[in-house]
PDB file of N, CA and C in Angstrom:
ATOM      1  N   UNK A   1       9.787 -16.519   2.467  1.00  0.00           N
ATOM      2  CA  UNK A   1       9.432 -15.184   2.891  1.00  0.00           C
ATOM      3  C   UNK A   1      10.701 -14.331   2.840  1.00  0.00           C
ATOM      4  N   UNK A   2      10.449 -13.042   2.124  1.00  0.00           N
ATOM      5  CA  UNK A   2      11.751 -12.853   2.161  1.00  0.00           C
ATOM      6  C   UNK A   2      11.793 -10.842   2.897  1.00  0.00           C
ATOM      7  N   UNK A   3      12.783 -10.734   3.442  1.00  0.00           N
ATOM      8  CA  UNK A   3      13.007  -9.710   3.986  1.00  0.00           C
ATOM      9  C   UNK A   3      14.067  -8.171   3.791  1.00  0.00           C
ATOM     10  N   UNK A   4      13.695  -7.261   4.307  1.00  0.00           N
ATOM     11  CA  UNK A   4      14.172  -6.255   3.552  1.00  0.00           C
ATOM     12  C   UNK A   4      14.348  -5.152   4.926  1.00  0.00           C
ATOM     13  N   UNK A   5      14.936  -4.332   4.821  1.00  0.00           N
ATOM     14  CA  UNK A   5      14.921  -3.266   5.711  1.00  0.00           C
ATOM     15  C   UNK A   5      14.477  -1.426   4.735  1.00  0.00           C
ATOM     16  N   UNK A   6      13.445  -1.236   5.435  1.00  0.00           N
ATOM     17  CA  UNK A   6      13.218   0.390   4.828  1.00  0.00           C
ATOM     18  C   UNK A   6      13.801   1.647   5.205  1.00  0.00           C
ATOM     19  N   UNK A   7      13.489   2.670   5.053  1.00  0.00           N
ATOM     20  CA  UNK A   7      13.930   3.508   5.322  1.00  0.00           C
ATOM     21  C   UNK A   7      13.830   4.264   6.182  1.00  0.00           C
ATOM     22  N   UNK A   8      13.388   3.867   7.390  1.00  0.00           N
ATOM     23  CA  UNK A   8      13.304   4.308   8.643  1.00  0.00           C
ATOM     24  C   UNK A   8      14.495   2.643   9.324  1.00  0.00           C
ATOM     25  N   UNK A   9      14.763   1.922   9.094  1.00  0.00           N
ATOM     26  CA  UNK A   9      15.631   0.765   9.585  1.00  0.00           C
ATOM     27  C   UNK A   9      15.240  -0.057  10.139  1.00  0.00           C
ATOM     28  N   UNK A  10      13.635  -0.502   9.848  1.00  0.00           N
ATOM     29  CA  UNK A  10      12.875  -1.441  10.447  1.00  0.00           C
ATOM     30  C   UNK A  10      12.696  -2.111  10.013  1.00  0.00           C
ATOM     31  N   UNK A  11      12.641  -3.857   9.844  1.00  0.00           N
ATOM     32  CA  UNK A  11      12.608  -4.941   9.178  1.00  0.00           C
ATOM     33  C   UNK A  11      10.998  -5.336   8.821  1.00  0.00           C
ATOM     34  N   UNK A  12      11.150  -5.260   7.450  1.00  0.00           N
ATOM     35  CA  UNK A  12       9.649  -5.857   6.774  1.00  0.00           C
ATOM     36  C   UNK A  12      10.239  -6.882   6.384  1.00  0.00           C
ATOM     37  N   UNK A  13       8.591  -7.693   6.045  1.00  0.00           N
ATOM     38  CA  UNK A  13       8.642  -8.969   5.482  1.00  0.00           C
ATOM     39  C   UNK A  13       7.043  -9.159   4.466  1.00  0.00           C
ATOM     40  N   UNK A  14       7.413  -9.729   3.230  1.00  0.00           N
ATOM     41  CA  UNK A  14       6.494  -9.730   2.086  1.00  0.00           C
ATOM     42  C   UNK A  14       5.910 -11.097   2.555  1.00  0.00           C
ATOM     43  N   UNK A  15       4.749 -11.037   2.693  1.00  0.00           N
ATOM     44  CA  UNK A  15       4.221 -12.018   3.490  1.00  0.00           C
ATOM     45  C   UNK A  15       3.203 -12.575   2.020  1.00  0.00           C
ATOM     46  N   UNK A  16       2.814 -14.143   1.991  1.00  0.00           N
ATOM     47  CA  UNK A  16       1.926 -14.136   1.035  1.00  0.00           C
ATOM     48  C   UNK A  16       0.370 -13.878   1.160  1.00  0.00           C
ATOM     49  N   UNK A  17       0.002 -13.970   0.396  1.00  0.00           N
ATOM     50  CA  UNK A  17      -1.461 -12.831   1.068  1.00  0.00           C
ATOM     51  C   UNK A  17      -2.425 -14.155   2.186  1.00  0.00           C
ATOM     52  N   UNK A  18      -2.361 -16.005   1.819  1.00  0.00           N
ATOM     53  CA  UNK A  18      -2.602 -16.515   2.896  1.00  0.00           C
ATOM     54  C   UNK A  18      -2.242 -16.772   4.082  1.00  0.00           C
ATOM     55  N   UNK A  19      -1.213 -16.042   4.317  1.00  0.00           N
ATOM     56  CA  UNK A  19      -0.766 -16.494   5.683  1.00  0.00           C
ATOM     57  C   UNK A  19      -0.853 -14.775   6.716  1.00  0.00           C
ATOM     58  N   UNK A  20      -1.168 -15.233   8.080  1.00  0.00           N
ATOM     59  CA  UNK A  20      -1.853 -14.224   8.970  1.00  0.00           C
ATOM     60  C   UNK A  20      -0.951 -14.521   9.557  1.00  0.00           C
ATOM     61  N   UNK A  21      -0.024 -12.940  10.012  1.00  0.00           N
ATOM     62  CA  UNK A  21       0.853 -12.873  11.164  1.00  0.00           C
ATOM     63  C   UNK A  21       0.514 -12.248  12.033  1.00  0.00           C
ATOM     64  N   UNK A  22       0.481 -12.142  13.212  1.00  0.00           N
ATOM     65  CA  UNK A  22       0.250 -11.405  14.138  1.00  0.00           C
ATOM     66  C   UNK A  22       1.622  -9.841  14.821  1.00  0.00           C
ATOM     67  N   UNK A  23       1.469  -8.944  14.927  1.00  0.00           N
ATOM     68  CA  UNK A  23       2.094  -8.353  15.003  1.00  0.00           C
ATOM     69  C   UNK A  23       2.402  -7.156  16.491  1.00  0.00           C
ATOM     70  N   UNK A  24       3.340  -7.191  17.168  1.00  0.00           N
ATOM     71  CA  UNK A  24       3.502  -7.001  18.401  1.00  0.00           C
ATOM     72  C   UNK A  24       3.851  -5.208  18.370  1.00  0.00           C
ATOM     73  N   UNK A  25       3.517  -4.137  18.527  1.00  0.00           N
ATOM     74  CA  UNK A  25       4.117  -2.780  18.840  1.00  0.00           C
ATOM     75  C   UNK A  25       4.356  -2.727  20.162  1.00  0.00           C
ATOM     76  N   UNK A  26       5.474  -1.919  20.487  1.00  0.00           N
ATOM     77  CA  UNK A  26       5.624  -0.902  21.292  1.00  0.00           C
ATOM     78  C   UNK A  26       4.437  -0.359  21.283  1.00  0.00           C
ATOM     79  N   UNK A  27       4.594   0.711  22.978  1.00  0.00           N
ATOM     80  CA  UNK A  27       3.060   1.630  23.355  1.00  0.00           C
ATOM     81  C   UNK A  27       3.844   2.981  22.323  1.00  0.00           C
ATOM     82  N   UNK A  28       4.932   2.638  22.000  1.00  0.00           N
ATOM     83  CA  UNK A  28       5.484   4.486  21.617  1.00  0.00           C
ATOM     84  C   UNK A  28       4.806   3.852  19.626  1.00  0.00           C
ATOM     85  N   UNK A  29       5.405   3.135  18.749  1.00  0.00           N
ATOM     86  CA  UNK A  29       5.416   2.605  18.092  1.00  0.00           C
ATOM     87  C   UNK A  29       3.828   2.245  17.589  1.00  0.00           C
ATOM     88  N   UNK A  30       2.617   1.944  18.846  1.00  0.00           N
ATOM     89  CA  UNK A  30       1.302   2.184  18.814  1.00  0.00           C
ATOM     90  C   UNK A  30       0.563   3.181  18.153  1.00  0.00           C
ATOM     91  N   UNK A  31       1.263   4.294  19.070  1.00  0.00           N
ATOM     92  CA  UNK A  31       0.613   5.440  18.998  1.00  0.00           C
ATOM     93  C   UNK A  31       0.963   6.250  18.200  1.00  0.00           C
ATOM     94  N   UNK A  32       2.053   6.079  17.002  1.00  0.00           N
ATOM     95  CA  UNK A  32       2.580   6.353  16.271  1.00  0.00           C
ATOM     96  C   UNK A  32       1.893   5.800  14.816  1.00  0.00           C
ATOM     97  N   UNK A  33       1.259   4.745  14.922  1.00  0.00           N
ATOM     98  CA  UNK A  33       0.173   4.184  14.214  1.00  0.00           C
ATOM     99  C   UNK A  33      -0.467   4.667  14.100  1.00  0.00           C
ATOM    100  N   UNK A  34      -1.656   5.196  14.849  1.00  0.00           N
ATOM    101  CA  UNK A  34      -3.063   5.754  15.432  1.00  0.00           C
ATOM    102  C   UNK A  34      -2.819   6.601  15.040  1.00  0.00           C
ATOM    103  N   UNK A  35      -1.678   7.562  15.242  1.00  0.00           N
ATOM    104  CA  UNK A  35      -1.333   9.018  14.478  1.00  0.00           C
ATOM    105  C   UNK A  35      -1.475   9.627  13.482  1.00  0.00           C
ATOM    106  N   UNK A  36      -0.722   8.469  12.671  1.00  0.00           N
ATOM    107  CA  UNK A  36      -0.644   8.115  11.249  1.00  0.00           C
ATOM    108  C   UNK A  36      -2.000   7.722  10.777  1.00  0.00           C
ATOM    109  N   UNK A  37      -3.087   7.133  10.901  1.00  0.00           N
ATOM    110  CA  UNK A  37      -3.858   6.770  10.698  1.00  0.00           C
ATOM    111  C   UNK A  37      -5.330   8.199  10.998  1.00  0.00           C
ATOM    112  N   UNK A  38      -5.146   9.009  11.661  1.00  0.00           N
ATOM    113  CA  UNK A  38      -5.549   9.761  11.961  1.00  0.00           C
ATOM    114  C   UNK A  38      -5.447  11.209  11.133  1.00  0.00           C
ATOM    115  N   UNK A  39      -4.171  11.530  11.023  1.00  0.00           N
ATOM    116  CA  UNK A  39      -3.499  12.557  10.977  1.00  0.00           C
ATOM    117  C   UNK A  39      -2.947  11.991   9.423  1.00  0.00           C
ATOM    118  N   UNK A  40      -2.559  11.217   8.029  1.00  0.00           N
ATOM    119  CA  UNK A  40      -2.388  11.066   7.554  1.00  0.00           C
ATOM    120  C   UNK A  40      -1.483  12.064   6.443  1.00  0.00           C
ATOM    121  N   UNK A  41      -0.224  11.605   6.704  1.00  0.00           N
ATOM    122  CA  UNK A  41       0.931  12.854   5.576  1.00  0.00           C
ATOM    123  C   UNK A  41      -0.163  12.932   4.259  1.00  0.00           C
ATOM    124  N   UNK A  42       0.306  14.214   3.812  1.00  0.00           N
ATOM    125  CA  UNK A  42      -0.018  14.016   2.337  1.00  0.00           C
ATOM    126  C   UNK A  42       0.931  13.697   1.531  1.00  0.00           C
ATOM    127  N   UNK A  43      -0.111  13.024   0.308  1.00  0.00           N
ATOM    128  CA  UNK A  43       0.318  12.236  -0.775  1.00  0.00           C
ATOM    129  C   UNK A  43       1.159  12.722  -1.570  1.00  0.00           C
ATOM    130  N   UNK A  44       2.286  12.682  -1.988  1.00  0.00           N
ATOM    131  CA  UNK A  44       3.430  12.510  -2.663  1.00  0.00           C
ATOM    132  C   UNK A  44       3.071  12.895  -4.352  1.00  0.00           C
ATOM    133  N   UNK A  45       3.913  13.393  -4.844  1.00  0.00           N
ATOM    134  CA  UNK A  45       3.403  13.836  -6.649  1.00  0.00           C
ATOM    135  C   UNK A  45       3.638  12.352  -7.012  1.00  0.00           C
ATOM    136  N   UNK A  46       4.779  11.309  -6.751  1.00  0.00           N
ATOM    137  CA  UNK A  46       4.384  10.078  -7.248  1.00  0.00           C
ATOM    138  C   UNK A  46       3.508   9.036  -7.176  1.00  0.00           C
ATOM    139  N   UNK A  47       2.900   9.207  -5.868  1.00  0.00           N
ATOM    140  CA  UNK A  47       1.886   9.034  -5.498  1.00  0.00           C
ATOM    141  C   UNK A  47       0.362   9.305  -6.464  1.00  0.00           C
ATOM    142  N   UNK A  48       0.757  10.517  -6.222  1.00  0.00           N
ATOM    143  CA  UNK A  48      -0.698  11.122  -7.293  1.00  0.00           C
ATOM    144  C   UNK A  48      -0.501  10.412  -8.475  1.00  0.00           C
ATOM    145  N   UNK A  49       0.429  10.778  -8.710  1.00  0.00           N
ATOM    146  CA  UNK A  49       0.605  10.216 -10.197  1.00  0.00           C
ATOM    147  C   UNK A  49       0.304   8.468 -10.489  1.00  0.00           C
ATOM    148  N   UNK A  50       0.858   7.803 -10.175  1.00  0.00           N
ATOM    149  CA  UNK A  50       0.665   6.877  -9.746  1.00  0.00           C
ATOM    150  C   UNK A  50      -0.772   6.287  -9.815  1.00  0.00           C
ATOM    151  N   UNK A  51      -1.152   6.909  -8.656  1.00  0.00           N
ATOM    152  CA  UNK A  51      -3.472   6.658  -8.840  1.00  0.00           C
ATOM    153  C   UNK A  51      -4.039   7.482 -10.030  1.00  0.00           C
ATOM    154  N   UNK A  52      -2.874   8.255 -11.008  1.00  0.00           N
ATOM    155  CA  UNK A  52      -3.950   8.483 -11.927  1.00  0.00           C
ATOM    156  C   UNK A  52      -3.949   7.654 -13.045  1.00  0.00           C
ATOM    157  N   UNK A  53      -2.405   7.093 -13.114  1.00  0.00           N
ATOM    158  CA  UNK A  53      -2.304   5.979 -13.879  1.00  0.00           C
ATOM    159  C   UNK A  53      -3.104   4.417 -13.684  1.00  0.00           C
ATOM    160  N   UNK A  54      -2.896   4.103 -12.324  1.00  0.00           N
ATOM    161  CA  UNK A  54      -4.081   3.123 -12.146  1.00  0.00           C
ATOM    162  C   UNK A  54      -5.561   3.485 -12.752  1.00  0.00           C
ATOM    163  N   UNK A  55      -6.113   4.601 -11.807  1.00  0.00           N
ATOM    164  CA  UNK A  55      -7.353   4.855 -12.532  1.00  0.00           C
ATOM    165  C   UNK A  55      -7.569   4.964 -13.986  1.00  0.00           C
ATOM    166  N   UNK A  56      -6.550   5.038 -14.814  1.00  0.00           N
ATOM    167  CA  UNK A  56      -6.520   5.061 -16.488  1.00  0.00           C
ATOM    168  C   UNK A  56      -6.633   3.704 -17.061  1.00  0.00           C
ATOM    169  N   UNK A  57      -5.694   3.075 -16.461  1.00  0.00           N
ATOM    170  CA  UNK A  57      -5.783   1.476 -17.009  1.00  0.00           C
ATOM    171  C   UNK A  57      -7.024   1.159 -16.327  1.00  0.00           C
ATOM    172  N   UNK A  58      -7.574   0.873 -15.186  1.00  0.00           N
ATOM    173  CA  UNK A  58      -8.950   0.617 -14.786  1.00  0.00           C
ATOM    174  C   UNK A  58     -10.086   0.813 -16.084  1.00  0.00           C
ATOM    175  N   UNK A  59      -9.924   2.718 -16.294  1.00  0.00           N
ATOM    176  CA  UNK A  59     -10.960   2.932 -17.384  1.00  0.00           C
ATOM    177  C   UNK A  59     -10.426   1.953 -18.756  1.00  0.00           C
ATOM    178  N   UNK A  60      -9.207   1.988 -19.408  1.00  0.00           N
ATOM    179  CA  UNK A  60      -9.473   1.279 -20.302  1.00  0.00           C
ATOM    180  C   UNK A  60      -9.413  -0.282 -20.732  1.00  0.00           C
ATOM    181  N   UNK A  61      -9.422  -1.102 -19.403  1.00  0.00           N
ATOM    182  CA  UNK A  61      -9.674  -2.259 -19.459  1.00  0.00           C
ATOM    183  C   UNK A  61     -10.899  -2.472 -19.126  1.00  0.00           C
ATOM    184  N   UNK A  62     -11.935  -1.443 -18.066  1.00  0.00           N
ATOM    185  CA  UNK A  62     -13.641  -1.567 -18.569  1.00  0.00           C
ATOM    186  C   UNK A  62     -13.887  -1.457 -20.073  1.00  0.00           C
ATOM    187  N   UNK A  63     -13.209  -0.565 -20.594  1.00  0.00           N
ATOM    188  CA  UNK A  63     -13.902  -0.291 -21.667  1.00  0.00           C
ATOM    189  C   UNK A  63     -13.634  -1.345 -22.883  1.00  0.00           C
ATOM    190  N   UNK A  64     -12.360  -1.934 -22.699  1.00  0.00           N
ATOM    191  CA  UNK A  64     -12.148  -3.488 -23.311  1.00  0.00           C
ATOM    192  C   UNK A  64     -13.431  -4.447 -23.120  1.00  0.00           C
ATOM    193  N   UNK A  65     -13.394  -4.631 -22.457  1.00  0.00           N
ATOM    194  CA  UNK A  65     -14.330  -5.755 -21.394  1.00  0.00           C
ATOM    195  C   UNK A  65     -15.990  -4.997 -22.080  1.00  0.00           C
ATOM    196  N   UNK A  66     -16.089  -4.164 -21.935  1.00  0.00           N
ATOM    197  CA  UNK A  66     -17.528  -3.910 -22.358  1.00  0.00           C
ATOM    198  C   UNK A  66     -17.857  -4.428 -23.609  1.00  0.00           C
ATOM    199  N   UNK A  67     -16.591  -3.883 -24.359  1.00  0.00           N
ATOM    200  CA  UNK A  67     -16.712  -4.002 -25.949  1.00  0.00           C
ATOM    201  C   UNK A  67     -16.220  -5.241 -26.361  1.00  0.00           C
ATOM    202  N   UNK A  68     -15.831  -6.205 -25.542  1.00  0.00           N
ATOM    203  CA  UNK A  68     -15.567  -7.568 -25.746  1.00  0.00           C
ATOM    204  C   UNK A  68     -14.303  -7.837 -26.802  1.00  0.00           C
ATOM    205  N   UNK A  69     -12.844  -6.763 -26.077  1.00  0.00           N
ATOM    206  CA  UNK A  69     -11.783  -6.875 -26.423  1.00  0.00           C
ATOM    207  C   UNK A  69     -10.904  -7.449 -25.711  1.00  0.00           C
ATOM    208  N   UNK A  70     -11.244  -8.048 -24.334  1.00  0.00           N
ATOM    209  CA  UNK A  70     -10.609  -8.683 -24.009  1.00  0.00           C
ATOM    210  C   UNK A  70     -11.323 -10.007 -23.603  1.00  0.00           C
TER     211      UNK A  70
END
């Protein structure tokens, strides 16, 4: 498992997708969640960009798959 610090200075960890950690907040750190989850920043131009490129490869690997190119 390996670990990293972001850009706010809080320690993540890339967990593999079978294993379940449980995770402890602060009440300030909580509600700062809920916030976020609520109230949600907007999305970033790389961002956008980003989901339009996913959504592109999506369309043209259906359209592989239909036509039995892949």
């Amino acid at each position: 498992m390996s670990r990293k610090n972001d850009a706010i200075g809080t320690q993540t960890r890339n967990l593999s997708p079978t294993r379940t950690d449980k995770l402890i907040l602060s009440e300030r750190d909580s509600l700062l969640v809920l916030d976020l989850l609520e109230n949600p920043p907007e999305p970033s131009a790389r961002l956008i960009r980003a989901a339009k490129a996913e959504q592109a490869l999506d369309e043209i690997v259906a359209f592989d798959q239909e036509f039995g190119l892949l």
